[in-house]
C-alpha atoms as a PDB file:
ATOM      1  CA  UNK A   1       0.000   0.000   0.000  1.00  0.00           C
ATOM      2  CA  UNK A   2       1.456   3.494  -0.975  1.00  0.00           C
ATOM      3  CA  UNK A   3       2.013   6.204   1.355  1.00  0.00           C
ATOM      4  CA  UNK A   4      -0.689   8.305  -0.362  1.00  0.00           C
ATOM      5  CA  UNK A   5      -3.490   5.429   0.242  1.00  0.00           C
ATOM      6  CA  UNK A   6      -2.447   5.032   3.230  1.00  0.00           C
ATOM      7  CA  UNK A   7      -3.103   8.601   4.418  1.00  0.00           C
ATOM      8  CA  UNK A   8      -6.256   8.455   2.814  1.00  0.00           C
ATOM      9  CA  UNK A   9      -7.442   5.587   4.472  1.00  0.00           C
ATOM     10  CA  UNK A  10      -6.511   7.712   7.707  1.00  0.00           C
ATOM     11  CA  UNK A  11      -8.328  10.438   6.683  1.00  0.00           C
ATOM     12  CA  UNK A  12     -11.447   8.299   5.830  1.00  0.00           C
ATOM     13  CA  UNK A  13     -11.006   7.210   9.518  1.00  0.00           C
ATOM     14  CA  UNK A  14     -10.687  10.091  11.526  1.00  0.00           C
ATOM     15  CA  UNK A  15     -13.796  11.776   9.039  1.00  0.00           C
ATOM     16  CA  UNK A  16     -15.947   8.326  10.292  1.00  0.00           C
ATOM     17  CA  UNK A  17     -14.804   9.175  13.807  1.00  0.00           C
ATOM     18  CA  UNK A  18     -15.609  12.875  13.524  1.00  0.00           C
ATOM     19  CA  UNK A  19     -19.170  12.080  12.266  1.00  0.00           C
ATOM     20  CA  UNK A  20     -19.798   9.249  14.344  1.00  0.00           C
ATOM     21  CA  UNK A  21     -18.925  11.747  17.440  1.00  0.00           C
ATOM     22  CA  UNK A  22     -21.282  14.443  15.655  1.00  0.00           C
ATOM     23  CA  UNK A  23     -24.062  11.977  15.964  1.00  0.00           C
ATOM     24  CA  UNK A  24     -23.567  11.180  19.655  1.00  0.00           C
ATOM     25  CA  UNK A  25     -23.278  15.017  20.611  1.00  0.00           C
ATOM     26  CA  UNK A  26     -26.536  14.998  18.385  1.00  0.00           C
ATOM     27  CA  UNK A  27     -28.403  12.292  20.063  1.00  0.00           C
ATOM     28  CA  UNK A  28     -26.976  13.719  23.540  1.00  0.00           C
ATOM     29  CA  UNK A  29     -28.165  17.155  23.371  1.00  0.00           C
ATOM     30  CA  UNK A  30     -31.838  15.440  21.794  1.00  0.00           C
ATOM     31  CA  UNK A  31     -32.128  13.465  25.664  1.00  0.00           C
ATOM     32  CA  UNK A  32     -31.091  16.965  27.394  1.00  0.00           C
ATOM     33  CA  UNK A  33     -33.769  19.010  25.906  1.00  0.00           C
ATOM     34  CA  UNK A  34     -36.212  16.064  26.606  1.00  0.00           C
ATOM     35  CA  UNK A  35     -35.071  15.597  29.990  1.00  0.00           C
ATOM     36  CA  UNK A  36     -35.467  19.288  30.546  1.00  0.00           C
ATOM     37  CA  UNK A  37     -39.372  18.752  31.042  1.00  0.00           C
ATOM     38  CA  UNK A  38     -38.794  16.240  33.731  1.00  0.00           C
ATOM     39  CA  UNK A  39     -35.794  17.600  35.585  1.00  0.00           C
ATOM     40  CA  UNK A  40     -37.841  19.004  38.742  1.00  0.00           C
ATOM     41  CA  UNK A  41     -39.244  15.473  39.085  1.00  0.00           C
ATOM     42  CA  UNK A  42     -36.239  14.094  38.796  1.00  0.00           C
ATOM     43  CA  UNK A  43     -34.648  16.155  41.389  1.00  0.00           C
ATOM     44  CA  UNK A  44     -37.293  15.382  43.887  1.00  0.00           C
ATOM     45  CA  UNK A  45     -37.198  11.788  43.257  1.00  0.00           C
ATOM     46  CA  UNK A  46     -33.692  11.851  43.452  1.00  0.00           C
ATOM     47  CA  UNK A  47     -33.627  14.169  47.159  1.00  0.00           C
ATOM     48  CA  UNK A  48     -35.995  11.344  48.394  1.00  0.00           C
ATOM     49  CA  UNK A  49     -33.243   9.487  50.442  1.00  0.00           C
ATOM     50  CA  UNK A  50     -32.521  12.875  52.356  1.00  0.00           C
ATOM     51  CA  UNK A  51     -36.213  13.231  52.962  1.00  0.00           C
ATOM     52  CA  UNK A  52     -36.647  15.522  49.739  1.00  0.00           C
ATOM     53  CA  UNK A  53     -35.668  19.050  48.831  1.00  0.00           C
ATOM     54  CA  UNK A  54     -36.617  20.799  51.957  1.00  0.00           C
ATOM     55  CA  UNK A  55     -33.526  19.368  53.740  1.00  0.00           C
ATOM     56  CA  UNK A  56     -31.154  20.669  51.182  1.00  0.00           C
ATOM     57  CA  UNK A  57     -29.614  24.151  51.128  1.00  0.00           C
ATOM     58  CA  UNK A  58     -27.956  26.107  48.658  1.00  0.00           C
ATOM     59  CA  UNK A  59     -25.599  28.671  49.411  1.00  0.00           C
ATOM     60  CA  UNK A  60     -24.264  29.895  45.584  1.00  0.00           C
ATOM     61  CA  UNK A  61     -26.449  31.772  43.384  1.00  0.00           C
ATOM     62  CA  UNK A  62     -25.575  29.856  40.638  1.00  0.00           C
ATOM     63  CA  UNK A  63     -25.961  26.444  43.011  1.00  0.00           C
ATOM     64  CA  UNK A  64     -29.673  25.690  41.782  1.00  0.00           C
ATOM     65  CA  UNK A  65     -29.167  25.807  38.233  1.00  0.00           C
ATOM     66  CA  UNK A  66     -25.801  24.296  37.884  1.00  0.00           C
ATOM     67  CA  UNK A  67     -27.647  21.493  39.778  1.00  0.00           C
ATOM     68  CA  UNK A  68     -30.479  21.618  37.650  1.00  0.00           C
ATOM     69  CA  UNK A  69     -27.962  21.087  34.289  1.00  0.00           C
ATOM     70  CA  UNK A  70     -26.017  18.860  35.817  1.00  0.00           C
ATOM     71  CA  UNK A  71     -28.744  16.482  36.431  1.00  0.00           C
ATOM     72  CA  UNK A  72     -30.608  17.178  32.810  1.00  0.00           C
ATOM     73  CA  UNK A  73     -27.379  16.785  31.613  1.00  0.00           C
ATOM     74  CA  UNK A  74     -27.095  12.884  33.328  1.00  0.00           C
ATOM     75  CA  UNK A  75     -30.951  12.233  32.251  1.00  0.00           C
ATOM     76  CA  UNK A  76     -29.960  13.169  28.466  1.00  0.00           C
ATOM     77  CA  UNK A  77     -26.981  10.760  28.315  1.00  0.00           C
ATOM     78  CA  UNK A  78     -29.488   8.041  29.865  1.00  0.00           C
ATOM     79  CA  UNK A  79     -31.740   8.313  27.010  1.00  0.00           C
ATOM     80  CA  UNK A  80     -29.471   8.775  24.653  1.00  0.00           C
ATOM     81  CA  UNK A  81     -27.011   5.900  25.935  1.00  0.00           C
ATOM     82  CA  UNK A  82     -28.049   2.932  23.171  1.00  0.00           C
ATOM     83  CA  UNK A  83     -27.915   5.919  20.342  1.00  0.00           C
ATOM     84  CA  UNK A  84     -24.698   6.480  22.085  1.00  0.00           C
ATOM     85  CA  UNK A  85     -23.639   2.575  22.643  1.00  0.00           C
ATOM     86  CA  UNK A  86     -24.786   2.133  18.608  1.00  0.00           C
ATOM     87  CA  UNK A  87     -22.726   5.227  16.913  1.00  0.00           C
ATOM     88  CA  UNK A  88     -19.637   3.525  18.701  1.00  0.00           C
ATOM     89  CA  UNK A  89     -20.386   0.016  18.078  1.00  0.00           C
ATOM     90  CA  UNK A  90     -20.925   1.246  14.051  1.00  0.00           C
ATOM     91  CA  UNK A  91     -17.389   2.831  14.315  1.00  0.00           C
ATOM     92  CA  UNK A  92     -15.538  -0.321  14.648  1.00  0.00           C
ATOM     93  CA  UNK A  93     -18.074  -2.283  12.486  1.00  0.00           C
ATOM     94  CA  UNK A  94     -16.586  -2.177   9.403  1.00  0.00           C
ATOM     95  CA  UNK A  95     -13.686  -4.595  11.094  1.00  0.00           C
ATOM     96  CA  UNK A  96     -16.289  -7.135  11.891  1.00  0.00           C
ATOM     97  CA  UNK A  97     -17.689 -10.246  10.297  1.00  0.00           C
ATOM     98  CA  UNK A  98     -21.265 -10.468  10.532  1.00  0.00           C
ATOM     99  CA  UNK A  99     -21.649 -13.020  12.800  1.00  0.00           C
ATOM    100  CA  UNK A 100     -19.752 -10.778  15.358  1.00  0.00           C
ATOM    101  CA  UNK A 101     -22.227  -7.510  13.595  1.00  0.00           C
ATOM    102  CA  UNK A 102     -24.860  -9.991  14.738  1.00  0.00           C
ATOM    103  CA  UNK A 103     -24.059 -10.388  17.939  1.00  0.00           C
ATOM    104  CA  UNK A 104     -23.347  -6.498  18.569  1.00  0.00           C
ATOM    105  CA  UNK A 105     -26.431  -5.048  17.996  1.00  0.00           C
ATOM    106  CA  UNK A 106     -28.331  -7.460  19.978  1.00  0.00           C
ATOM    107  CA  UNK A 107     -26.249  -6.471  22.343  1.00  0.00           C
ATOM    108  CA  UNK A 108     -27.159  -2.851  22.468  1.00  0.00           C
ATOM    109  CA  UNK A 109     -30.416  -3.152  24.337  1.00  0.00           C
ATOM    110  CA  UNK A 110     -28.456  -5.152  26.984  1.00  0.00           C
ATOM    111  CA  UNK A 111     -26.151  -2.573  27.545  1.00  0.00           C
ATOM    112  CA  UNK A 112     -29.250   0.225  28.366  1.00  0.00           C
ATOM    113  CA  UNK A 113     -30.404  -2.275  30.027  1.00  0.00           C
ATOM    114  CA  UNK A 114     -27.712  -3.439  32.753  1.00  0.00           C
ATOM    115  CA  UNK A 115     -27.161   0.727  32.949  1.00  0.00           C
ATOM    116  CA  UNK A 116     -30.280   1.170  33.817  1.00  0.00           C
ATOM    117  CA  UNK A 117     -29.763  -1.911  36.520  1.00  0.00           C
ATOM    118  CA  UNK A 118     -26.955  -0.134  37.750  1.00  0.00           C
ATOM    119  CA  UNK A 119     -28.469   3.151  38.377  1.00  0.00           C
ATOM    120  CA  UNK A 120     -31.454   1.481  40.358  1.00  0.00           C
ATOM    121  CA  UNK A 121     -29.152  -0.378  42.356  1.00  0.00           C
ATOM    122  CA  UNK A 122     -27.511   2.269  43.286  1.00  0.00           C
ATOM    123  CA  UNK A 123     -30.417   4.179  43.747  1.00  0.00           C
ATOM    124  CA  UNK A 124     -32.557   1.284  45.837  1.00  0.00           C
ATOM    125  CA  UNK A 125     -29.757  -0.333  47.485  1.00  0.00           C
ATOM    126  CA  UNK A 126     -26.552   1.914  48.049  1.00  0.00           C
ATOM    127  CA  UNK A 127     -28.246   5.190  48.441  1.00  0.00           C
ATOM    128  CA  UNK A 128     -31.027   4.017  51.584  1.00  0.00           C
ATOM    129  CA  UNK A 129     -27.223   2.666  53.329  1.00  0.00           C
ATOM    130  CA  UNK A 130     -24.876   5.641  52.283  1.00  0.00           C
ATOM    131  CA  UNK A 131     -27.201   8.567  53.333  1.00  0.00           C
ATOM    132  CA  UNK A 132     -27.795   8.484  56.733  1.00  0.00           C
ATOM    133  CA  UNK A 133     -24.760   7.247  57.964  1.00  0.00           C
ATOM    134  CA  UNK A 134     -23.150  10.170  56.442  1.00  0.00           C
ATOM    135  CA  UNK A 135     -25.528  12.387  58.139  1.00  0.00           C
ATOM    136  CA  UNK A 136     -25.844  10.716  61.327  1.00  0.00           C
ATOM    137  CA  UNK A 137     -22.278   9.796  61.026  1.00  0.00           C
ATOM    138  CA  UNK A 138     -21.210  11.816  64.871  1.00  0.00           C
ATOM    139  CA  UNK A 139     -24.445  12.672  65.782  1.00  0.00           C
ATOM    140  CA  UNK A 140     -23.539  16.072  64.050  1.00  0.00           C
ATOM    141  CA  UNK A 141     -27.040  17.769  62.804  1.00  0.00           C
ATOM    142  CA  UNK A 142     -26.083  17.725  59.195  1.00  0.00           C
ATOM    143  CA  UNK A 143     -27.907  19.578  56.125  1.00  0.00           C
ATOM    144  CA  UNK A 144     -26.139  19.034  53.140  1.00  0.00           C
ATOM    145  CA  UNK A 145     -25.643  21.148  50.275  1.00  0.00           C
ATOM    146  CA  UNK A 146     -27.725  21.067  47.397  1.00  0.00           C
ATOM    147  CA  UNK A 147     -24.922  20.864  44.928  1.00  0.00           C
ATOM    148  CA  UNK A 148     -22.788  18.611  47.458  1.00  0.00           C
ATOM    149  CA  UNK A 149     -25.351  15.702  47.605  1.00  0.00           C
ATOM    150  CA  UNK A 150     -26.261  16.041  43.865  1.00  0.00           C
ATOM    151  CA  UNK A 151     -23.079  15.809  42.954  1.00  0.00           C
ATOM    152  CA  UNK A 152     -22.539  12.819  45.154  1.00  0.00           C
ATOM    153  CA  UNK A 153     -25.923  11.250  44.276  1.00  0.00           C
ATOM    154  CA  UNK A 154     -25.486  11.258  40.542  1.00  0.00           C
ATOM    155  CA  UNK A 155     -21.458   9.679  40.469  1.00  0.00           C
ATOM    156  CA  UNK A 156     -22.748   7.221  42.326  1.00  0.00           C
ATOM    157  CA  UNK A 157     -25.439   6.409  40.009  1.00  0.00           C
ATOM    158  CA  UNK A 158     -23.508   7.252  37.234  1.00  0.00           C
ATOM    159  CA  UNK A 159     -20.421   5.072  38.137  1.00  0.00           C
ATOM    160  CA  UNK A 160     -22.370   1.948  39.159  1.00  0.00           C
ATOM    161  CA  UNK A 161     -24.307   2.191  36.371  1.00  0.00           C
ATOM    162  CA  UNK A 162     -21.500   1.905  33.832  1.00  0.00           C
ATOM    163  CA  UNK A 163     -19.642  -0.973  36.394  1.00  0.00           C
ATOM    164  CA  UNK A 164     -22.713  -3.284  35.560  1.00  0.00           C
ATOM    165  CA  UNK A 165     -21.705  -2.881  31.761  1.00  0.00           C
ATOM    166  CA  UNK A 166     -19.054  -5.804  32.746  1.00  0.00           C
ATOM    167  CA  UNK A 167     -20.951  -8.719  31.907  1.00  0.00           C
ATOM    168  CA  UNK A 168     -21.845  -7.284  28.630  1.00  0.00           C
ATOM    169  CA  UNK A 169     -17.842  -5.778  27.640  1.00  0.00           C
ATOM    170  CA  UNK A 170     -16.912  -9.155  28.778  1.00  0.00           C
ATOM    171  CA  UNK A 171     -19.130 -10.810  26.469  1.00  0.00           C
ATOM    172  CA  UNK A 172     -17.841  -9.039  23.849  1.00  0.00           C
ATOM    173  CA  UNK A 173     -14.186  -9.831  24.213  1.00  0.00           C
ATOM    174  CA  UNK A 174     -14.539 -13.394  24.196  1.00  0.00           C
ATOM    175  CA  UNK A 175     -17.044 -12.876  20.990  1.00  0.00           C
ATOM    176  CA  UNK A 176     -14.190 -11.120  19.633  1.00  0.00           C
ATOM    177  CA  UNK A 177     -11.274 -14.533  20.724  1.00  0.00           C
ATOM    178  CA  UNK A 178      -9.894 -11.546  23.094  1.00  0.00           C
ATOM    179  CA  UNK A 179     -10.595 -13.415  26.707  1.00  0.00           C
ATOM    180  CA  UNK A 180     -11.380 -17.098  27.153  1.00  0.00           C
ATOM    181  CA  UNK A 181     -13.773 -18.399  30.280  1.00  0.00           C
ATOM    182  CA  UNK A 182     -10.864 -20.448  31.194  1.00  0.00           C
ATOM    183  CA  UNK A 183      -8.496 -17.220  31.792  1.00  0.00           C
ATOM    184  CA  UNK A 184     -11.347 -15.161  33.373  1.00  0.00           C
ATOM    185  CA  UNK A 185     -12.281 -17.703  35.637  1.00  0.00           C
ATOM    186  CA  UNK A 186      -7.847 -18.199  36.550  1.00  0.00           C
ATOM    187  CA  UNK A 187      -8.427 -14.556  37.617  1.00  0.00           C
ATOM    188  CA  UNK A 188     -10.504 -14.166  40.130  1.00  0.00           C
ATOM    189  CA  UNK A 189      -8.560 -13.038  42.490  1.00  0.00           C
ATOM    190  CA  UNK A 190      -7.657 -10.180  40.502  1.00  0.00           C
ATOM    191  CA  UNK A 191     -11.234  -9.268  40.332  1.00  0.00           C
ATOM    192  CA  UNK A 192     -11.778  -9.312  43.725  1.00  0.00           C
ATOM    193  CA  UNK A 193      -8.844  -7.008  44.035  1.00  0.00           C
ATOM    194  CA  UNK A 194     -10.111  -4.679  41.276  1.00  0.00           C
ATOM    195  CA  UNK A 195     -13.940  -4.996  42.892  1.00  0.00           C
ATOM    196  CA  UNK A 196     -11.960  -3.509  45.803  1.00  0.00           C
ATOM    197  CA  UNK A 197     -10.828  -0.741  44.373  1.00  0.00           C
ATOM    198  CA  UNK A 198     -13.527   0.060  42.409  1.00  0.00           C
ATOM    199  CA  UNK A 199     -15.878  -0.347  45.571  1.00  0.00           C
ATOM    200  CA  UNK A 200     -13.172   1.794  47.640  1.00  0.00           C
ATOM    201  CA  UNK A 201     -13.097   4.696  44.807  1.00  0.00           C
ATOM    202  CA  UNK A 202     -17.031   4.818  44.069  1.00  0.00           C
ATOM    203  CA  UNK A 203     -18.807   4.177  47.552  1.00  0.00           C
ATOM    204  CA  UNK A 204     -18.458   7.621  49.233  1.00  0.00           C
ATOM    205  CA  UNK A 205     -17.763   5.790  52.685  1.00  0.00           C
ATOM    206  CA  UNK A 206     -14.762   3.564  53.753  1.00  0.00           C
ATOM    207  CA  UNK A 207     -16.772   1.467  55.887  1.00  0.00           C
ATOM    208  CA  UNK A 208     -17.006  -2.484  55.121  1.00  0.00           C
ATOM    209  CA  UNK A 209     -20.916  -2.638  55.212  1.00  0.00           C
ATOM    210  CA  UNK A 210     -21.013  -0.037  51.855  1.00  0.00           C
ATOM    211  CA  UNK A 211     -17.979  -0.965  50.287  1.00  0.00           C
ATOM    212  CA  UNK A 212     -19.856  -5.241  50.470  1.00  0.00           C
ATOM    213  CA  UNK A 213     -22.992  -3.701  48.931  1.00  0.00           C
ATOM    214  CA  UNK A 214     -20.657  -2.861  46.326  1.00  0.00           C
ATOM    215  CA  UNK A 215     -18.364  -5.619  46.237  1.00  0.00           C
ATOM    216  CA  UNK A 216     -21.052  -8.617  46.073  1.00  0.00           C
ATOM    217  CA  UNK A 217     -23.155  -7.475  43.096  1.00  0.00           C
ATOM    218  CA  UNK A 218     -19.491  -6.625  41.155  1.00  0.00           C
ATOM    219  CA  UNK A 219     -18.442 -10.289  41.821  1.00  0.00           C
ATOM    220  CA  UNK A 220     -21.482 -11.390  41.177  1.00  0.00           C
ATOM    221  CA  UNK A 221     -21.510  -9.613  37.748  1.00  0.00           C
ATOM    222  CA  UNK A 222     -18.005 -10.990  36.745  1.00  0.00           C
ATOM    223  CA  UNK A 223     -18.949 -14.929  37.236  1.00  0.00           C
ATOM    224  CA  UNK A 224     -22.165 -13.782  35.392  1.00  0.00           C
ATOM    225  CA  UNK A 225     -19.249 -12.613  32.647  1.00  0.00           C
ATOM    226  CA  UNK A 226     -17.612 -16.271  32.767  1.00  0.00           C
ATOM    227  CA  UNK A 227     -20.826 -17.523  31.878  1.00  0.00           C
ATOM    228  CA  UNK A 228     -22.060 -15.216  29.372  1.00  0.00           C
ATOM    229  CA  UNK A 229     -18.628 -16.120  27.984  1.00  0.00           C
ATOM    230  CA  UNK A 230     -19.251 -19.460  27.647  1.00  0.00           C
ATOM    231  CA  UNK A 231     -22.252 -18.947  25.153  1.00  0.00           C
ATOM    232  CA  UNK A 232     -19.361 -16.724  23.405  1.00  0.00           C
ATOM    233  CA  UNK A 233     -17.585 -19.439  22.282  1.00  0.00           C
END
């Protein structure tokens, strides 16, 4: 291959990139302006573990509207996600035999799917544990800040919700002859290790109780990867 085809085949791929990443920002600002209608609810449902809004402050004047984008701005990537998960998926197509095209797009509603698991476990589970030890944590009357236990709330969510993804990244490595379930099940210590970390870096506690509600569903969702594996063989 000459020098001059090969540029142009570079060229051709960063132009791909640059309109696949057009289409995301597309699709992305689409699930903001949607989730703009909803954004109050969402912010009450969302304050519900505190006991709602009324036990929030603010103390910025730009606090309740940053906090108001912020969490449009988390409800547009949610519905956007499989438009998102898709534009990606189509980047790296073109590499792929169709069995393995097959296999990819049924795995897109999957993806929304364990995100959206993630985000309600986090929501249902972690949240009900996190928040009033924090706040009770001393005996200390505590009201948080508005922006503070946003903040918190939604990297929580957010995190968690892209952790559960495992099972379905997993999945797509072995599709792709990258892992094996005979090497992923070898390392399970390691991912007990990482689900340390990761449980250590996203629960916004250090103690053991939080940190296991973290732990147990990650494990859980990596031997759920050695068998999802096997049906990728």
């Amino acid at each position: 291959m000459s020098d001059e085809s090969t540029m142009m085949s570079i060229w051709e791929h960063v132009g791909e990139l640059r309109r696949r990443l057009l289409w995301i920002l597309v699709f992305l600002a689409l699930g903001v302006l949607v989730n703009f209608g909803i954004t109050q609810y969402v912010l009450d449902f969302l304050a519900v573990p505190v006991g709602g809004l009324q036990n929030l402050q603010s103390i910025e004047v730009t606090e309740n509207i940053g906090v108001f984008m912020r969490v449009s701005l988390l409800g547009g990537f949610i519905l956007a996600f499989p438009f998102i998960i898709y534009q990606i998926i189509a980047f790296v197509m073109p590499g792929l035999k169709g069995s393995e095209r097959k296999w990819i797009y049924l795995s897109i509603p999957f993806a929304f799917i364990m995100f959206v698991a993630g985000v309600a476990f986090a929501y249902f589970i972690m949240l009900p544990a996190a928040v009033p030890f924090l706040i009770e944590f001393l005996g200390v009357k505590t009201t948080p800040r508005l922006s503070n236990y946003m903040n918190f709330v939604t990297n929580l969510m957010f995190w968690i919700g892209i952790s559960f993804e495992t099972p379905l990244l997993i999945f797509i490595l072995a599709k792709l002859h990258l892992v094996t379930p005979r090497s992923l099940l070898k390392g399970w210590k390691i991912a007990v290790v990482i689900s340390a970390v990761l449980a250590a870096f996203i629960t916004p506690t250090v103690d053991p109780v939080n940190m296991a509600l973290l732990m147990a569903p990650l494990m859980g969702l990596y031997f759920l990867s050695i068998i999802l594996s096997l049906f990728a063989h």
